[in-house]
N, C-alpha and C. Protein backbone atom coordinates (compact mmCIF):
# COMPACT_ATOMS: atom_id res chain seq x y z
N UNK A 1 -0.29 0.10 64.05
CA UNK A 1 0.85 0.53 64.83
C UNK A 1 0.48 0.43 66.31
N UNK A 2 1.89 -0.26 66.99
CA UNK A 2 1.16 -0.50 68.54
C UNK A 2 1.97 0.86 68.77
N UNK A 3 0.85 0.80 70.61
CA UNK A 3 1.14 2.65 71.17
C UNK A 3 3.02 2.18 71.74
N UNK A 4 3.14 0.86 72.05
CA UNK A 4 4.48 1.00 72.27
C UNK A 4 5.63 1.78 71.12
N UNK A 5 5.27 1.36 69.81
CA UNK A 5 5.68 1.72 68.84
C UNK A 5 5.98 3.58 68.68
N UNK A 6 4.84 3.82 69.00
CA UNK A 6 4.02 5.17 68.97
C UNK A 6 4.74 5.80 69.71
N UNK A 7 4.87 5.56 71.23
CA UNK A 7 5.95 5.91 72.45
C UNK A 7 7.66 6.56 72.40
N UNK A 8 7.94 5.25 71.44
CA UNK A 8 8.79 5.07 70.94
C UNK A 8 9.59 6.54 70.13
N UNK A 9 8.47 7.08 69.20
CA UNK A 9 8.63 7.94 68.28
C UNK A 9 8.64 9.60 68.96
N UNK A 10 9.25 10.79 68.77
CA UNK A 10 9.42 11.66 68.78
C UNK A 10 8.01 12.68 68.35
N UNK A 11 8.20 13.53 69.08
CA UNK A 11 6.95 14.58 69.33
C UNK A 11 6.48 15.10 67.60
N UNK A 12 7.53 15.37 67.10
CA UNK A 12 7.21 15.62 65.13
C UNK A 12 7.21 14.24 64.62
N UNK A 13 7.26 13.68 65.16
CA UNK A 13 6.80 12.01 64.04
C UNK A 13 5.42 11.55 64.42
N UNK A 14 5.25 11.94 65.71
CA UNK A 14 4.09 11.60 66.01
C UNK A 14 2.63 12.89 65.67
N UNK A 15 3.40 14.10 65.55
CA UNK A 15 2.21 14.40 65.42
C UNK A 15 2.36 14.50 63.12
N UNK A 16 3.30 14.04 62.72
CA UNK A 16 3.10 13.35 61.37
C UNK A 16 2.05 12.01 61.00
N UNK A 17 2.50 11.64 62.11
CA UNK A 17 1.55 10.37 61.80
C UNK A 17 -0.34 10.92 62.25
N UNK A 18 -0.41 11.55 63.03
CA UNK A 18 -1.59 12.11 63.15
C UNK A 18 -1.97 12.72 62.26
N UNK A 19 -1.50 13.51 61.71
CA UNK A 19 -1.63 14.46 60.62
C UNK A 19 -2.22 13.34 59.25
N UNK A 20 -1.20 12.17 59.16
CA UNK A 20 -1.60 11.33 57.82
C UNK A 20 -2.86 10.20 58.02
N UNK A 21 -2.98 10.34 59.63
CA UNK A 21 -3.83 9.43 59.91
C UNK A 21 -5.38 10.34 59.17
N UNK A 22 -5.59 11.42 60.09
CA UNK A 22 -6.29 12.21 59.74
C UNK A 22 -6.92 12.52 58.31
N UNK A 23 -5.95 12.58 57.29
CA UNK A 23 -6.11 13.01 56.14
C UNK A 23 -6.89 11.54 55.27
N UNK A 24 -6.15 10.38 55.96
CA UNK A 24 -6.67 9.13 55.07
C UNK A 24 -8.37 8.88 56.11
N UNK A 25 -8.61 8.87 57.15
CA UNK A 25 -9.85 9.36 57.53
C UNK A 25 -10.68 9.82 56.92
N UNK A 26 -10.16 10.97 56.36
CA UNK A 26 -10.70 11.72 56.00
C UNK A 26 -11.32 11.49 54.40
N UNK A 27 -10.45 11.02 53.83
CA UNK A 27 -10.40 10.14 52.58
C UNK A 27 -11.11 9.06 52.40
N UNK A 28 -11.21 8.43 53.20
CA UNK A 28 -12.10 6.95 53.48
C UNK A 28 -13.34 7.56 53.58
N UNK A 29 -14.06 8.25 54.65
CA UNK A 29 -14.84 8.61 54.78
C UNK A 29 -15.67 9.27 53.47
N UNK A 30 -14.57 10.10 52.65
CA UNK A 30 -15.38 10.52 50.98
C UNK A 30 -15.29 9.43 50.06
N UNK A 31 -14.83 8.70 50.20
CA UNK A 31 -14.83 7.36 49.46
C UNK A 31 -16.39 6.39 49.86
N UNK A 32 -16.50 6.47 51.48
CA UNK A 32 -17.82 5.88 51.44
C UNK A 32 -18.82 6.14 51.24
N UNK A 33 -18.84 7.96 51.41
CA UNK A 33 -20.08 8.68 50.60
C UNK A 33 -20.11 8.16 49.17
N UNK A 34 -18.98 8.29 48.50
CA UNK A 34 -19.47 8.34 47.31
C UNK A 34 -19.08 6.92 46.54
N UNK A 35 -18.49 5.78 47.43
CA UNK A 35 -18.62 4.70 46.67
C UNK A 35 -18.45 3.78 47.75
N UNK A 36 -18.31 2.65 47.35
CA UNK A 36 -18.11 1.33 48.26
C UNK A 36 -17.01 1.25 48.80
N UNK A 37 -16.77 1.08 50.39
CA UNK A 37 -15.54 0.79 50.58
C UNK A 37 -15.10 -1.01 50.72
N UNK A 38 -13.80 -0.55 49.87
CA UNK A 38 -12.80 -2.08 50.04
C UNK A 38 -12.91 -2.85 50.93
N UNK A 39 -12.37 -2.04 52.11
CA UNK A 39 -11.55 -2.27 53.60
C UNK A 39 -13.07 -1.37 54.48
N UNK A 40 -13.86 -1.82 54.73
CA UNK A 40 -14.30 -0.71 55.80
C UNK A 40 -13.95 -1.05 57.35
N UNK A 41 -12.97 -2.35 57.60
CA UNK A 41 -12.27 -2.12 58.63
C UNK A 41 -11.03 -1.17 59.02
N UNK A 42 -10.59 -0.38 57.52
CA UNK A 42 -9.89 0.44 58.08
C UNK A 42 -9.79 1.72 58.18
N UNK A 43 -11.84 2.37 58.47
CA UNK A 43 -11.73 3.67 58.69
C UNK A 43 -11.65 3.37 60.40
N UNK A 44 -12.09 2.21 61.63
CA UNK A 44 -11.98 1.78 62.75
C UNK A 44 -10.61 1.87 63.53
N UNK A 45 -9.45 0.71 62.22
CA UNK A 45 -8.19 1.09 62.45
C UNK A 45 -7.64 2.46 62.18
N UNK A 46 -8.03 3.27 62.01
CA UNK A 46 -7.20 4.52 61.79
C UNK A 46 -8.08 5.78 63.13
N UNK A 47 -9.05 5.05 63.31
CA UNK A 47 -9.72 5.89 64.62
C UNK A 47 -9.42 6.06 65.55
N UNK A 48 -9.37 4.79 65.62
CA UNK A 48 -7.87 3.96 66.79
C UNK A 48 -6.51 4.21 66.89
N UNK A 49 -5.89 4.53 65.86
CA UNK A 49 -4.58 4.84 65.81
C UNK A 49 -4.13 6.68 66.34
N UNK A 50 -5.64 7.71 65.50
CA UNK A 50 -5.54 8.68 65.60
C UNK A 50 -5.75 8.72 67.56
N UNK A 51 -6.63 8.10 68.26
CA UNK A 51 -6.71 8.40 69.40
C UNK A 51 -5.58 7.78 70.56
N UNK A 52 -5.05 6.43 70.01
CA UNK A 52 -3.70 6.46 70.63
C UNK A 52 -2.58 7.33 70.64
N UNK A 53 -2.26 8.07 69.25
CA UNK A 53 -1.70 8.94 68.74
C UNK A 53 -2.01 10.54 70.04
N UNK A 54 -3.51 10.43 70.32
CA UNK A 54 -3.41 11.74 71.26
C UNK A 54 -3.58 11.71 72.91
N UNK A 55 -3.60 10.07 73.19
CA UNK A 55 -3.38 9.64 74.32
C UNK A 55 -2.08 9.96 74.57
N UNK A 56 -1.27 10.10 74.10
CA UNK A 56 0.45 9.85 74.04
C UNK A 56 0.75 10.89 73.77
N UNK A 57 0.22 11.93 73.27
CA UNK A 57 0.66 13.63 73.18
C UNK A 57 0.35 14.05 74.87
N UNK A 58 -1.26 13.54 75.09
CA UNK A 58 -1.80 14.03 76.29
C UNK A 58 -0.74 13.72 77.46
N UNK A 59 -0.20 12.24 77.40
CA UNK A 59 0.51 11.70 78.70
C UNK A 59 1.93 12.76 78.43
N UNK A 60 2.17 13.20 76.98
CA UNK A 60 3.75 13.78 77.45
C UNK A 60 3.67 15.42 77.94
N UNK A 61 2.22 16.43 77.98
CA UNK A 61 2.22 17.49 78.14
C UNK A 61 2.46 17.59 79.44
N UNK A 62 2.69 16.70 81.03
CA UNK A 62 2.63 17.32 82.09
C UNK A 62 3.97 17.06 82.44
N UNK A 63 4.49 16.51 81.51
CA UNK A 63 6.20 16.20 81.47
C UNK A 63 7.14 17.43 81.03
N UNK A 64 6.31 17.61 79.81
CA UNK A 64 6.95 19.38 79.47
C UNK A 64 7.04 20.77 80.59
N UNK A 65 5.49 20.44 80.51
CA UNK A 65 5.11 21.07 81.47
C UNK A 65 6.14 21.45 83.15
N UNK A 66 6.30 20.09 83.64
CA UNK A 66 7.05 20.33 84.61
C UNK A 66 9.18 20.79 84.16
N UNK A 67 9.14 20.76 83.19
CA UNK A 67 10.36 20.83 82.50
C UNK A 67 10.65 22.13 82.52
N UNK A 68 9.12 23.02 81.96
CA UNK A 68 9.35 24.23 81.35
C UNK A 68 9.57 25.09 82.93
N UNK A 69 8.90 24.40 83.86
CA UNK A 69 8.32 24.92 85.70
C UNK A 69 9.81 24.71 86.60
N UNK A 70 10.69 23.91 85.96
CA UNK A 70 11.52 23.70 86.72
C UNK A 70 12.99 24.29 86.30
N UNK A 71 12.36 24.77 84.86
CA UNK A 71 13.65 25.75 84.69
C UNK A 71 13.73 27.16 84.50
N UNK A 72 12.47 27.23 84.84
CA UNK A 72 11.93 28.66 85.29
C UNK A 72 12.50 29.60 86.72
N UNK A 73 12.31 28.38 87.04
CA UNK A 73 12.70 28.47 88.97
C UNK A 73 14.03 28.55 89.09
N UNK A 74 14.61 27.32 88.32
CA UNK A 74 16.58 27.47 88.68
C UNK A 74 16.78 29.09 88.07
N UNK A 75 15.99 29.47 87.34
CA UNK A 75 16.86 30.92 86.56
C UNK A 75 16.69 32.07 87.61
């Protein structure tokens, strides 16, 4: 998934997709302890995805942020 894609998506979809990224991580990773992996290019792709995933949380918190600051003030 490109981060344009990612952008694209809403604050609960995105942190869904983190959430599933996470869990299959997480999964891969007990899969290579305990057996061979298939794909071991895609515990890399999902490393990647999870940290674009919080690049893009990070860039929208000073947006809230000034949202929550500016309607503080009009009240």
């Amino acid at each position: 998934m490109k981060a344009k894609e990612l952008r694209e998506m809403s604050d609960e979809q995105l942190a869904q997709v983190l959430k599933e990224s996470r869990q299959g991580l997480f999964q891969l990773r007990m899969q290579a302890q305990t057996e061979r992996l298939d794909v071991p290019s895609e515990v890399r792709r999902l490393r990647r995805l999870i940290a674009r995933v919080l690049t893009i949380q990070r860039e929208r918190e000073p947006k809230k942020e000034e949202a929550v600051a500016s309607t503080e003030t009009s009240q």
